[in-house]
N, C-alpha and C. Protein backbone atom coordinates (compact mmCIF):
# COMPACT_ATOMS: atom_id res chain seq x y z
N UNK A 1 39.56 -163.05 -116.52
CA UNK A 1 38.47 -162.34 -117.13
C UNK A 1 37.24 -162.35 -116.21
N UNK A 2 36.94 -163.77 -115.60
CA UNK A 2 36.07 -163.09 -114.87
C UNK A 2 36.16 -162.83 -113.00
N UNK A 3 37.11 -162.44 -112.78
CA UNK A 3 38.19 -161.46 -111.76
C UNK A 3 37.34 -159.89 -112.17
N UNK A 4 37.28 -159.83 -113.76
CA UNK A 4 36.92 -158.18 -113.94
C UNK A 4 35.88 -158.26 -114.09
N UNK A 5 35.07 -159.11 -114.53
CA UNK A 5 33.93 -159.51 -114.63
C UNK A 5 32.88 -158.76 -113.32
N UNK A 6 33.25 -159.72 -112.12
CA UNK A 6 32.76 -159.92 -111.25
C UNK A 6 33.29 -158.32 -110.35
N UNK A 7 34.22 -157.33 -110.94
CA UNK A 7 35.04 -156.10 -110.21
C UNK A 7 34.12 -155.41 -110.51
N UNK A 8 33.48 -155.71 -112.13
CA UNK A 8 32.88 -154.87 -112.64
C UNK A 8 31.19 -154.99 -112.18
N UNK A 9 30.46 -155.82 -111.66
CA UNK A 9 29.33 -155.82 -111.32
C UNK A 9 29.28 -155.24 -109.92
N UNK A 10 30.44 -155.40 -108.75
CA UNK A 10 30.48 -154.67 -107.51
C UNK A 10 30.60 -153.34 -107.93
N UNK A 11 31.57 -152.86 -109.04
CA UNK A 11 31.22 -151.27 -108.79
C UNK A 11 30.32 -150.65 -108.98
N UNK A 12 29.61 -151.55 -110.32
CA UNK A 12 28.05 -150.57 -110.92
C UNK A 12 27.08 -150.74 -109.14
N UNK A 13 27.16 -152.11 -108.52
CA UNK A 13 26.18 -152.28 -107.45
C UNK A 13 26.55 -150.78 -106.44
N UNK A 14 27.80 -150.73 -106.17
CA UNK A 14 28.17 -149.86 -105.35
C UNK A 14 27.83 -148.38 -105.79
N UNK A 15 27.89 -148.18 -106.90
CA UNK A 15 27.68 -147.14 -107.69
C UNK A 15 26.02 -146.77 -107.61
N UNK A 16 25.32 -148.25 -107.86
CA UNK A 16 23.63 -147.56 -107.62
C UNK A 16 23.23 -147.28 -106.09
N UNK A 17 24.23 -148.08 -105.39
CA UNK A 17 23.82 -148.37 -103.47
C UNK A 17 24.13 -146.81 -103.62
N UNK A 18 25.50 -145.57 -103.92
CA UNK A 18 25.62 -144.53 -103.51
C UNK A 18 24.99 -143.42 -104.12
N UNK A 19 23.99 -143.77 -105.11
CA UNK A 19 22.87 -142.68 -105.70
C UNK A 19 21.60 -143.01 -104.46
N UNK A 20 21.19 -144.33 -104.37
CA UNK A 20 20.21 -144.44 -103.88
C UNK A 20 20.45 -143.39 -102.21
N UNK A 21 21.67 -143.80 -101.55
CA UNK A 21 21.78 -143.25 -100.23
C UNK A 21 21.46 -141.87 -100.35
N UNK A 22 22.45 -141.40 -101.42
CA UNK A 22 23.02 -140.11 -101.67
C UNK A 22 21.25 -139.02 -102.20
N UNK A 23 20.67 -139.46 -102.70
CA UNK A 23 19.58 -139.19 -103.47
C UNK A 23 18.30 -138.86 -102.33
N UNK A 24 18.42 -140.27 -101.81
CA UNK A 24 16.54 -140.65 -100.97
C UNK A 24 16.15 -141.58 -101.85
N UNK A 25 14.81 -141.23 -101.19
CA UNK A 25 13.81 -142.39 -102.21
C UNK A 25 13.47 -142.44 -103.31
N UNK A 26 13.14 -142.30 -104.31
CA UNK A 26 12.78 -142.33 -104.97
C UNK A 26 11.14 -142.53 -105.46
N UNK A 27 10.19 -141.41 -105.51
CA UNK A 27 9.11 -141.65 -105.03
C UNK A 27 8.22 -141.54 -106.63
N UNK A 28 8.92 -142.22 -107.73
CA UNK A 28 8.22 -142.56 -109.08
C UNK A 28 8.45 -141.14 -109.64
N UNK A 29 9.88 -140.60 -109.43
CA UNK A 29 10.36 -139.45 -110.83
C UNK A 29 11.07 -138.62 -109.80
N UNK A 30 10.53 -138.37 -108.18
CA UNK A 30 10.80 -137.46 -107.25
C UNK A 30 12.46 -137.83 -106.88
N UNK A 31 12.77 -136.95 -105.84
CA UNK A 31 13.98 -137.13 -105.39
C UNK A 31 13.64 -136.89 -103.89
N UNK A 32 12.29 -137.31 -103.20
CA UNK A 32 12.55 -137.43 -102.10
C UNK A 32 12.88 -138.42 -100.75
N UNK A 33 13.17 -138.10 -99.86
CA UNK A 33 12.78 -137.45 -99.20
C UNK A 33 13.35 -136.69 -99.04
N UNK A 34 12.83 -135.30 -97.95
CA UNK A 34 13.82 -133.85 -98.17
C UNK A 34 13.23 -132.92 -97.27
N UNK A 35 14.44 -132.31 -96.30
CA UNK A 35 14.15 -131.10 -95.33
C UNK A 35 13.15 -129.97 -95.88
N UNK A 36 13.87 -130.11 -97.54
CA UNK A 36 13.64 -128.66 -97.99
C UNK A 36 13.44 -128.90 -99.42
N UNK A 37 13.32 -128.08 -100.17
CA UNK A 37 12.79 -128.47 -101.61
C UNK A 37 13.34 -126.54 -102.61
N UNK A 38 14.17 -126.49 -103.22
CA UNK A 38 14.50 -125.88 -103.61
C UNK A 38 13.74 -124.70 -104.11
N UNK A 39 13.76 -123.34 -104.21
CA UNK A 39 12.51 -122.68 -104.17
C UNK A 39 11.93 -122.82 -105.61
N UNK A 40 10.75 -122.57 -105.77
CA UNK A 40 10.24 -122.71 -107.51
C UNK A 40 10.08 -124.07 -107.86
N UNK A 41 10.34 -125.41 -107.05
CA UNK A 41 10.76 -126.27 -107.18
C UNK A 41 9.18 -127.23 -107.32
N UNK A 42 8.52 -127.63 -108.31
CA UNK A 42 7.54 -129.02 -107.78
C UNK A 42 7.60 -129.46 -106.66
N UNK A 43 6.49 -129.76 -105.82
CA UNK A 43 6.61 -130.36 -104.56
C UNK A 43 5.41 -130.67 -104.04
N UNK A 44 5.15 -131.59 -103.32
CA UNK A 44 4.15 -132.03 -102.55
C UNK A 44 5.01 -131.75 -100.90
N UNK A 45 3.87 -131.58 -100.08
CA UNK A 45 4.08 -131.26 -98.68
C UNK A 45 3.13 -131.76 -97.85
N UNK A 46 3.17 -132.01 -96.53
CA UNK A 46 1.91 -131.66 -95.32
C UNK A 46 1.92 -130.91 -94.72
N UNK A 47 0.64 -129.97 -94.22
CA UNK A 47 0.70 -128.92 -93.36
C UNK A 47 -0.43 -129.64 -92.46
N UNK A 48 0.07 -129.06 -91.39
CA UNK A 48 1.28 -129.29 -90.46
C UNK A 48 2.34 -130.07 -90.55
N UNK A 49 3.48 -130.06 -90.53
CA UNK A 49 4.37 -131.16 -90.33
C UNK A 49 5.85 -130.92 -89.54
N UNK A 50 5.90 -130.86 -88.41
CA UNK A 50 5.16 -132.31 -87.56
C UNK A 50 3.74 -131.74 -87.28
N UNK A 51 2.70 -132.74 -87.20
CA UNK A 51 1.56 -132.42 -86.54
C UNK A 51 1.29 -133.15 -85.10
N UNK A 52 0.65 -132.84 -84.28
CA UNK A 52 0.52 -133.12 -82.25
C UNK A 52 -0.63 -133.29 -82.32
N UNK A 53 -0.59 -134.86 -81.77
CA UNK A 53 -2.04 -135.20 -81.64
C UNK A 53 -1.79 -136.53 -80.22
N UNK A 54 -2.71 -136.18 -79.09
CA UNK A 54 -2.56 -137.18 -78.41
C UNK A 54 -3.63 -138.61 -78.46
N UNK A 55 -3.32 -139.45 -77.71
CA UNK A 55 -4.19 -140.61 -77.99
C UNK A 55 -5.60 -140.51 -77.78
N UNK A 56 -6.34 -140.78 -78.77
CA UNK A 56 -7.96 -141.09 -78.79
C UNK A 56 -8.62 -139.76 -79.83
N UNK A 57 -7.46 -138.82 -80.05
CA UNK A 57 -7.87 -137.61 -81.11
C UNK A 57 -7.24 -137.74 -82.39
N UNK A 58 -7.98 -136.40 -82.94
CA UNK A 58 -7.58 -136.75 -84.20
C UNK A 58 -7.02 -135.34 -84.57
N UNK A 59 -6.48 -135.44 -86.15
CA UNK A 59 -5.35 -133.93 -86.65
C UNK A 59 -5.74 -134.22 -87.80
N UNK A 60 -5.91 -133.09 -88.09
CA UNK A 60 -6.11 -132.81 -89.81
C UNK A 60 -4.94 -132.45 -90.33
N UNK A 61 -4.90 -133.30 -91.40
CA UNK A 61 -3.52 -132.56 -92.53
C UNK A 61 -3.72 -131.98 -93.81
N UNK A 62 -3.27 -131.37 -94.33
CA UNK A 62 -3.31 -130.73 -95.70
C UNK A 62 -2.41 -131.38 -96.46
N UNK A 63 -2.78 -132.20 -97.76
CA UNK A 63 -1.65 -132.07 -98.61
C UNK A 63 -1.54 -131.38 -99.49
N UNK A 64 -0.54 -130.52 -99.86
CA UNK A 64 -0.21 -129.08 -100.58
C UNK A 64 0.56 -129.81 -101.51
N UNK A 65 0.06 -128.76 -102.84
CA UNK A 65 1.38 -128.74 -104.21
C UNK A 65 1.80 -127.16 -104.52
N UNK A 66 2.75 -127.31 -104.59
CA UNK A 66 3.38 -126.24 -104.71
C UNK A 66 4.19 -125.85 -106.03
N UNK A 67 3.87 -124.82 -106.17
CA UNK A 67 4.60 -124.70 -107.70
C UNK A 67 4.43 -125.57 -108.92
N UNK A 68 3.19 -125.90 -109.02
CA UNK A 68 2.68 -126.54 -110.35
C UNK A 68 2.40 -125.95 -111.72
N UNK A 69 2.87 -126.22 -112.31
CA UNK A 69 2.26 -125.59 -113.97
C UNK A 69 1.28 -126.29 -114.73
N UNK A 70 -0.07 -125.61 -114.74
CA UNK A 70 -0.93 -126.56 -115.59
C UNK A 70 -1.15 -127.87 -115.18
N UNK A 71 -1.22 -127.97 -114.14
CA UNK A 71 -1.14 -129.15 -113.25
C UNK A 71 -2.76 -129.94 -114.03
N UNK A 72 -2.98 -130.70 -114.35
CA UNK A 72 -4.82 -131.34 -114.76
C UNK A 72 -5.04 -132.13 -113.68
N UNK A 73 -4.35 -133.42 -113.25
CA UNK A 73 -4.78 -134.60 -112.37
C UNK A 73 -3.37 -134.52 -111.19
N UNK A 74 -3.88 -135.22 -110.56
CA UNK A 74 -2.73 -136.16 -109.15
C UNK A 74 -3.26 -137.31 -108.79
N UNK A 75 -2.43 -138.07 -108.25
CA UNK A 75 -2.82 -139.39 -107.95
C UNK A 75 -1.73 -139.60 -106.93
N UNK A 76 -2.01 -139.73 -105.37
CA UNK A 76 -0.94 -139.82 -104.40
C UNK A 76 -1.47 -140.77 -103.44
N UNK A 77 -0.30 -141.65 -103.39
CA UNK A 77 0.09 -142.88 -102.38
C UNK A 77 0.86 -142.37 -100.72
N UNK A 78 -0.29 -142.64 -100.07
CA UNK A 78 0.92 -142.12 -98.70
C UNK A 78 0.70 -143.40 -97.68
N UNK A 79 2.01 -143.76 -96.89
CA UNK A 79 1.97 -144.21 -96.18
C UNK A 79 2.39 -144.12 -94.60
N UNK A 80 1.75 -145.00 -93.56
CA UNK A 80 2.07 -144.75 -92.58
C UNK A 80 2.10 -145.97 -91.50
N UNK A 81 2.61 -145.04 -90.10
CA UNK A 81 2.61 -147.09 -89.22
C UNK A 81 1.06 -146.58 -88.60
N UNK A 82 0.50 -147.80 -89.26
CA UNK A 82 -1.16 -148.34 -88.82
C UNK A 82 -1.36 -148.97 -87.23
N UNK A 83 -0.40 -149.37 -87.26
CA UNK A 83 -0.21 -149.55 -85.49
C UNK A 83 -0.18 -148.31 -84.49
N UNK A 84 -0.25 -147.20 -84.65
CA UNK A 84 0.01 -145.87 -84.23
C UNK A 84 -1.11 -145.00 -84.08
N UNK A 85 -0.85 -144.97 -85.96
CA UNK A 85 -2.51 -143.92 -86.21
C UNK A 85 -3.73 -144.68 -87.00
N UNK A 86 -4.80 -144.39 -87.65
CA UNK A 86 -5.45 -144.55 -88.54
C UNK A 86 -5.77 -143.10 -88.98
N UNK A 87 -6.03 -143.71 -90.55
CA UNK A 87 -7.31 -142.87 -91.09
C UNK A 87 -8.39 -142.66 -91.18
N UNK A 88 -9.41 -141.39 -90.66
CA UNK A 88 -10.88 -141.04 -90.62
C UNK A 88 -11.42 -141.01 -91.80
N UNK A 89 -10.35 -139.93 -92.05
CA UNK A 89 -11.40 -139.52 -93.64
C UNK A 89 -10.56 -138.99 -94.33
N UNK A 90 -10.66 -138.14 -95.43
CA UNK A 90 -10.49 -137.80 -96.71
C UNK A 90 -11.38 -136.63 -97.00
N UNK A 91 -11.10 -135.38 -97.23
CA UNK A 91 -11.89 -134.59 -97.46
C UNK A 91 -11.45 -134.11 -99.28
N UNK A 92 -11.97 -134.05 -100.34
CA UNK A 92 -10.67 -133.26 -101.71
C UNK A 92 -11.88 -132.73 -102.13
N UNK A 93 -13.33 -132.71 -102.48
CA UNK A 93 -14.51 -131.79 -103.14
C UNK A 93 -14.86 -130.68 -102.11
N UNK A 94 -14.72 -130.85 -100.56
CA UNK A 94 -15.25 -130.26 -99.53
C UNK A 94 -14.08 -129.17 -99.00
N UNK A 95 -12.56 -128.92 -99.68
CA UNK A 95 -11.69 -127.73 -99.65
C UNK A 95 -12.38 -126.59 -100.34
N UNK A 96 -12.79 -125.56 -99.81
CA UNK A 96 -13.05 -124.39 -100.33
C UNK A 96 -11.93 -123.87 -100.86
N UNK A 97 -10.65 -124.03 -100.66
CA UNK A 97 -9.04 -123.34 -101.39
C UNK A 97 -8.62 -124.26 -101.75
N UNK A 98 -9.09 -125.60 -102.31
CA UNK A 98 -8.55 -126.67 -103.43
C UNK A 98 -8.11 -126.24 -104.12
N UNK A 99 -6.68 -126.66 -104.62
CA UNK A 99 -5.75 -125.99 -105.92
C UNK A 99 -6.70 -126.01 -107.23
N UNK A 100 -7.14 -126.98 -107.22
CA UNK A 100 -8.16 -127.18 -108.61
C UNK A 100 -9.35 -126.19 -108.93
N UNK A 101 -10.06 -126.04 -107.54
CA UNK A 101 -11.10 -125.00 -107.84
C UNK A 101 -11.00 -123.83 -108.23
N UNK A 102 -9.24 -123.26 -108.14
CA UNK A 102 -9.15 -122.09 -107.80
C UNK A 102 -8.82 -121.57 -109.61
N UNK A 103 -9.67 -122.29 -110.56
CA UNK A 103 -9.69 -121.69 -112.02
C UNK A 103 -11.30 -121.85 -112.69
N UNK A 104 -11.79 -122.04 -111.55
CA UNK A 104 -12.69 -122.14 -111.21
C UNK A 104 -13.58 -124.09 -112.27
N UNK A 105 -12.57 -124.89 -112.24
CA UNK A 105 -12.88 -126.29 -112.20
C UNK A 105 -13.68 -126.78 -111.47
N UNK A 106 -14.12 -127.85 -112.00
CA UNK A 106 -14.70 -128.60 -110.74
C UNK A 106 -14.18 -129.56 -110.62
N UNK A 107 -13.97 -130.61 -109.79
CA UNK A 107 -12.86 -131.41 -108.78
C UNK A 107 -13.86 -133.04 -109.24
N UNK A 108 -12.81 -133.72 -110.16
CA UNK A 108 -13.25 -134.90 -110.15
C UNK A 108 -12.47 -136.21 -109.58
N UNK A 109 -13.09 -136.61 -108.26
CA UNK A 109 -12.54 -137.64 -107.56
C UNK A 109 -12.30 -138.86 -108.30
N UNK A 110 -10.74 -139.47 -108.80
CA UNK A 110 -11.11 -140.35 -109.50
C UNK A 110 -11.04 -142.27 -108.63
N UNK A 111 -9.80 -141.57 -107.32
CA UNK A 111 -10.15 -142.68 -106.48
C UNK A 111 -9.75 -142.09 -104.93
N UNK A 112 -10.36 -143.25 -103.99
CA UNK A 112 -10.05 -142.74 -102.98
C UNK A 112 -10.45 -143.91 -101.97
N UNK A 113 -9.09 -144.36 -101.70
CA UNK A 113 -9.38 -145.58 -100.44
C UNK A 113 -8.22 -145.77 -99.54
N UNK A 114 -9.12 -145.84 -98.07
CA UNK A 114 -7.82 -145.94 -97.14
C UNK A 114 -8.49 -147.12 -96.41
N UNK A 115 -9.21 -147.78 -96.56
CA UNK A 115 -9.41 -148.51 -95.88
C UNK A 115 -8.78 -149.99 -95.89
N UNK A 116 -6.97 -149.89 -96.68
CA UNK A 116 -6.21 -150.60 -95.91
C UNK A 116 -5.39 -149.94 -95.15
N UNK A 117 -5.10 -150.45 -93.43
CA UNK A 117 -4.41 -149.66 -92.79
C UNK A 117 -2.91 -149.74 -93.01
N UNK A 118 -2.55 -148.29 -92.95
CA UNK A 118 -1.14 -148.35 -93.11
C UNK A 118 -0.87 -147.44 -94.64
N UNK A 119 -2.04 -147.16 -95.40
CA UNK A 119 -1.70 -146.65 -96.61
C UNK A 119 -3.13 -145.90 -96.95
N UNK A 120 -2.71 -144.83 -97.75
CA UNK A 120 -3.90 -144.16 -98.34
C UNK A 120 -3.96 -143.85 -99.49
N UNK A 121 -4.71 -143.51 -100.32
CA UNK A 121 -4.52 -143.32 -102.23
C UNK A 121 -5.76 -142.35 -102.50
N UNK A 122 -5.48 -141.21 -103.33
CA UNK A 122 -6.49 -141.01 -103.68
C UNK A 122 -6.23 -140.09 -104.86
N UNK A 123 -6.85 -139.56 -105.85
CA UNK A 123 -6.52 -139.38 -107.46
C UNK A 123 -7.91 -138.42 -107.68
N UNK A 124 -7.18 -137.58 -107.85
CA UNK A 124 -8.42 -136.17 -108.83
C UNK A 124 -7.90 -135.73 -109.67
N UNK A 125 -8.86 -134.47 -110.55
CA UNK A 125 -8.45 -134.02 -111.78
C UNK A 125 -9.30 -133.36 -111.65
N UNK A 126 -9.19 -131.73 -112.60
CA UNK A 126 -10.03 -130.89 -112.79
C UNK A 126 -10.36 -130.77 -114.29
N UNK A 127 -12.35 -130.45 -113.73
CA UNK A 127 -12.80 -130.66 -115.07
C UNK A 127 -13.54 -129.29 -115.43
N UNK A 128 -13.32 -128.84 -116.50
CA UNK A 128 -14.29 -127.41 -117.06
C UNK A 128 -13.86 -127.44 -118.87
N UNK A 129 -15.13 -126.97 -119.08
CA UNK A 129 -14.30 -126.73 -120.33
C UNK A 129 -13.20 -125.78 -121.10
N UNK A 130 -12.52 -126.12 -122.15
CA UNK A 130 -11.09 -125.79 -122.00
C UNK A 130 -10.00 -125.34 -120.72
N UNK A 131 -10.13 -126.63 -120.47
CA UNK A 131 -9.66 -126.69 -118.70
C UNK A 131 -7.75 -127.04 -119.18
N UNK A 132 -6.83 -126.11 -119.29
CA UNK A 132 -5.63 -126.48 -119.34
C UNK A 132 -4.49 -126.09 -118.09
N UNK A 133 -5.34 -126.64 -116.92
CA UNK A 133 -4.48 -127.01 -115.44
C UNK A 133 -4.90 -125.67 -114.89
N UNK A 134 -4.12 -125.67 -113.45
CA UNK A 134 -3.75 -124.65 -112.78
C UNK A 134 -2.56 -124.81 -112.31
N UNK A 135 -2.20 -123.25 -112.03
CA UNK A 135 -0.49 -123.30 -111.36
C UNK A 135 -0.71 -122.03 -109.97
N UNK A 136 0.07 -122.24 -109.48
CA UNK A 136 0.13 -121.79 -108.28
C UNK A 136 0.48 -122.94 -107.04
N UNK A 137 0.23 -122.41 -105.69
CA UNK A 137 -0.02 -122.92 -104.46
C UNK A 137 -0.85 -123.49 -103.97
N UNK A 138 -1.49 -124.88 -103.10
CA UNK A 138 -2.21 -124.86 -102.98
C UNK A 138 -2.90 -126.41 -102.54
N UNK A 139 -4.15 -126.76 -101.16
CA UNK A 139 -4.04 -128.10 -100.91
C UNK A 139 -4.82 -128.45 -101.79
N UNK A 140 -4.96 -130.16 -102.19
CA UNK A 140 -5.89 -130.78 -102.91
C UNK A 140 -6.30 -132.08 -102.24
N UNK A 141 -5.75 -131.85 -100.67
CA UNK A 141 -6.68 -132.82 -100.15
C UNK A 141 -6.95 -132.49 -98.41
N UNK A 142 -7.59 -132.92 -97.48
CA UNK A 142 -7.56 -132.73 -96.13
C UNK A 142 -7.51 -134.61 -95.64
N UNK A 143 -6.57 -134.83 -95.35
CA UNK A 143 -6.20 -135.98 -94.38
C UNK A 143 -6.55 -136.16 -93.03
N UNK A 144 -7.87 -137.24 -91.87
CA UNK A 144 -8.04 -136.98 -90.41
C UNK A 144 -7.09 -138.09 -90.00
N UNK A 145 -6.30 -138.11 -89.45
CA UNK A 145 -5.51 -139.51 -88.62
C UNK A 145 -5.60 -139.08 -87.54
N UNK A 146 -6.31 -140.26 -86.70
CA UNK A 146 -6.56 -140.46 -85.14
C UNK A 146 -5.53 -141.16 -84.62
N UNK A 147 -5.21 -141.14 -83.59
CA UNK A 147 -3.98 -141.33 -82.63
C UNK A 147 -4.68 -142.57 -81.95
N UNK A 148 -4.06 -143.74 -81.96
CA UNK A 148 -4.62 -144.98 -81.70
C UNK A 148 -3.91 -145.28 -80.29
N UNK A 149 -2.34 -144.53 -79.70
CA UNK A 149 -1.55 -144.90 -79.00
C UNK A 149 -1.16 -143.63 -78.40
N UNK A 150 -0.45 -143.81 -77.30
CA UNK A 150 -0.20 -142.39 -76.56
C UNK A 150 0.96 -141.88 -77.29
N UNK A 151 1.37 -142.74 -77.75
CA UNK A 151 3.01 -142.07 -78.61
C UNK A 151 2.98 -142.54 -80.31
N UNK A 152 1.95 -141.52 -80.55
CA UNK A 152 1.32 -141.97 -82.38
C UNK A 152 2.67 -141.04 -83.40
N UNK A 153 4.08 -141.34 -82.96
CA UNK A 153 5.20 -140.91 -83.56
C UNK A 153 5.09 -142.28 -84.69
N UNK A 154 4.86 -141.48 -86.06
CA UNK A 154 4.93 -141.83 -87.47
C UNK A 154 5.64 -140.60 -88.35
N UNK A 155 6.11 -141.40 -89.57
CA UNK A 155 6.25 -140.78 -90.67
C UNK A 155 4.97 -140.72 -91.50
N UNK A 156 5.01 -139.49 -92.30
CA UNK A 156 4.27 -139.56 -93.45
C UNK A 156 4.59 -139.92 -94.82
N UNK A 157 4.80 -140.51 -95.41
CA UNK A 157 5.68 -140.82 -96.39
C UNK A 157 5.13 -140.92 -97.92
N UNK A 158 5.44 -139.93 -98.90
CA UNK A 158 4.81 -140.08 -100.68
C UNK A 158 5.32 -141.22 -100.98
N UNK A 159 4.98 -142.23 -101.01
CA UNK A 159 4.66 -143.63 -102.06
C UNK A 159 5.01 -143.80 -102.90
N UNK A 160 4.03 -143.07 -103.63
CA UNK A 160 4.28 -143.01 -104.96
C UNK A 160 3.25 -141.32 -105.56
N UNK A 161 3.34 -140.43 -106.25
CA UNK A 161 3.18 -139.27 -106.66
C UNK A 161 3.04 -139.78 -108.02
N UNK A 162 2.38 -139.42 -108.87
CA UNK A 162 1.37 -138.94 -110.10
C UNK A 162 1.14 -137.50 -110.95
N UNK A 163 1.94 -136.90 -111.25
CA UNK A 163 0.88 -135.75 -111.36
C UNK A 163 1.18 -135.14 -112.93
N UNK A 164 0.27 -134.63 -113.56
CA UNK A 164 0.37 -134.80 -114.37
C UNK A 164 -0.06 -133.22 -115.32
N UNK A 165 0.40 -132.69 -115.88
CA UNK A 165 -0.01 -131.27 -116.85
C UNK A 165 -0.31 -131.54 -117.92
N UNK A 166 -0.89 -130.24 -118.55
CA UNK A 166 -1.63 -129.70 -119.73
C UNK A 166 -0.22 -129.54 -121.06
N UNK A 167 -0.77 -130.11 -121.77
CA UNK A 167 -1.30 -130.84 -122.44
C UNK A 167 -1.05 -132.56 -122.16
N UNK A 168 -1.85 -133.25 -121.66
CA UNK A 168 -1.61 -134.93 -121.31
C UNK A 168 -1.38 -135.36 -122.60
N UNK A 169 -0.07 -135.91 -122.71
CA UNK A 169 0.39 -136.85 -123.53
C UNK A 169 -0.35 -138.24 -123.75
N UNK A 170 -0.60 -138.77 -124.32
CA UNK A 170 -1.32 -139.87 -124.95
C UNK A 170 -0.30 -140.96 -125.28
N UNK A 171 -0.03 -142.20 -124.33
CA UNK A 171 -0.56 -141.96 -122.94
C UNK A 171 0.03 -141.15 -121.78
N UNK A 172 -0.96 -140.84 -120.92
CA UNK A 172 -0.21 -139.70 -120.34
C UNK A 172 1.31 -140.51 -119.39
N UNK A 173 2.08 -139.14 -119.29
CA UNK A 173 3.30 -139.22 -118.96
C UNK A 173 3.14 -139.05 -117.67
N UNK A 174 3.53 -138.95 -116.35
CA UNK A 174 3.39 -138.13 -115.00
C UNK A 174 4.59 -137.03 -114.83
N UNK A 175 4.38 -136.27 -114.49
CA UNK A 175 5.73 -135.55 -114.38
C UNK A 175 6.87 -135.34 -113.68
N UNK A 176 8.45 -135.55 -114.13
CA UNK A 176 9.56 -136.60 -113.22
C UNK A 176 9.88 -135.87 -112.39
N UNK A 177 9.99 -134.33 -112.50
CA UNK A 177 10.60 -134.18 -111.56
C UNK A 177 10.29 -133.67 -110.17
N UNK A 178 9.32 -134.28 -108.89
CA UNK A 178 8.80 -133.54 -107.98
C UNK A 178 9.67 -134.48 -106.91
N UNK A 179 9.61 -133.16 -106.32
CA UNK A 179 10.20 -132.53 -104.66
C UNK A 179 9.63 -133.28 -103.58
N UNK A 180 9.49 -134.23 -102.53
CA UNK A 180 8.64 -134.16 -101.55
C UNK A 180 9.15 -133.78 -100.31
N UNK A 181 7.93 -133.52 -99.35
CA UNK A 181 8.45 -132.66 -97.65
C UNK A 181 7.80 -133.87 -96.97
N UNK A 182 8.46 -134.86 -96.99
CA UNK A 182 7.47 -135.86 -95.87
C UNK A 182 6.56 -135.21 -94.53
N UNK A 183 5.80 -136.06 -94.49
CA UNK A 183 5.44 -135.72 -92.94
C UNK A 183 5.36 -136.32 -91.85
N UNK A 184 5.25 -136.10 -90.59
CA UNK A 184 5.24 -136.36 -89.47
C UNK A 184 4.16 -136.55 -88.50
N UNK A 185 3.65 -137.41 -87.76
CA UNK A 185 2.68 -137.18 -86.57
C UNK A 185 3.74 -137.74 -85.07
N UNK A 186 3.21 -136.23 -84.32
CA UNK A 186 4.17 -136.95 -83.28
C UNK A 186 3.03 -136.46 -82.13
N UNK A 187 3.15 -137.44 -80.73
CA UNK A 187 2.41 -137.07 -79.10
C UNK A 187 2.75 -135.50 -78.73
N UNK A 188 1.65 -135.00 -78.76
CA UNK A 188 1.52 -133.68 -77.83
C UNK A 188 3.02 -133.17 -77.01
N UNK A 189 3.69 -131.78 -77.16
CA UNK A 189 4.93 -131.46 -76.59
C UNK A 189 4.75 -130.58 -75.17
């Protein structure tokens, strides 16, 4: 008995080891990581990606959502190798084509800190009255990472993703199923 016992805990293990491979990461509901993201599909992205930046400069990134419905808030975790690059700044009130503004909201920062290296976080929401999201295309943040090394080859990587639509459940839910397009910084080609 416990011969099957013990048959039976290797297969479930083997069984979660070949979702996890088979799948990606798992980035808190997502199924990424991913070349590509099915069309119509939820998704977070970077534009540029790859982005070229040599040592002592810096590259701006966009992070884009794509295909949101009624989208209200986000809250996104990214990480990276801190030995490579850092982070400058953070731009999300100062996008003139912020997904949020574009219902004509106004953009409430709810956090925003990178000043541990190696990771960044930052969380908005749009506020107006009878404000029930926006959908479309579109960035909701500008990312600067400076190139600390002549060969600032990193991943960009979603963490963890947040995001959340109209009508917010009490307490709110985030929504499971998003897409991500990792990103990339690689040395000048």
């Amino acid at each position: 008995m416990r011969y099957f016992r013990k048959l039976g805990m290797v297969t479930v293990l083997v069984a979660v080891a070949f979702l996890v491979v088979s799948c990606g990461e798992d980035g808190d509901g997502g199924t990424g990581p991913s070349d590509g993201c099915a069309a119509g599909r939820l998704q977070l992205s970077f534009s540029p990606s790859p982005a070229y930046v040599s040592a002592g400069n810096s590259v701006t990134l966009e992070v884009k959502i794509l295909n949101p419905e009624n989208l209200t808030a986000a809250r996104v975790v990214i990480t990276y190798d801190a030995d490579k690059v850092e982070v400058t700044g953070i731009d999300i009130t100062g996008l003139a084509d912020n997904l949020f503004t574009s219902t004509g909201a106004s953009i409430v920062v709810s956090e925003m800190d990178y000043s541990t290296p190696g990771t960044v976080i930052f969380g908005l929401l749009g506020r107006k009255e009878g404000f029930q999201g926006v959908s479309g295309d579109g960035p909701i943040a500008d990312i600067t990472f400076r190139a600390k090394v002549a060969d600032p080859t990193t991943d960009l990587t979603f963490e963890t993703v947040e995001l959340y639509d109209y009508p917010v459940a009490n307490p709110p839910v985030p929504v499971a199923d998003v897409c991500f397009n990792h990103g990339e910084i690689l040395p000048p080609q």
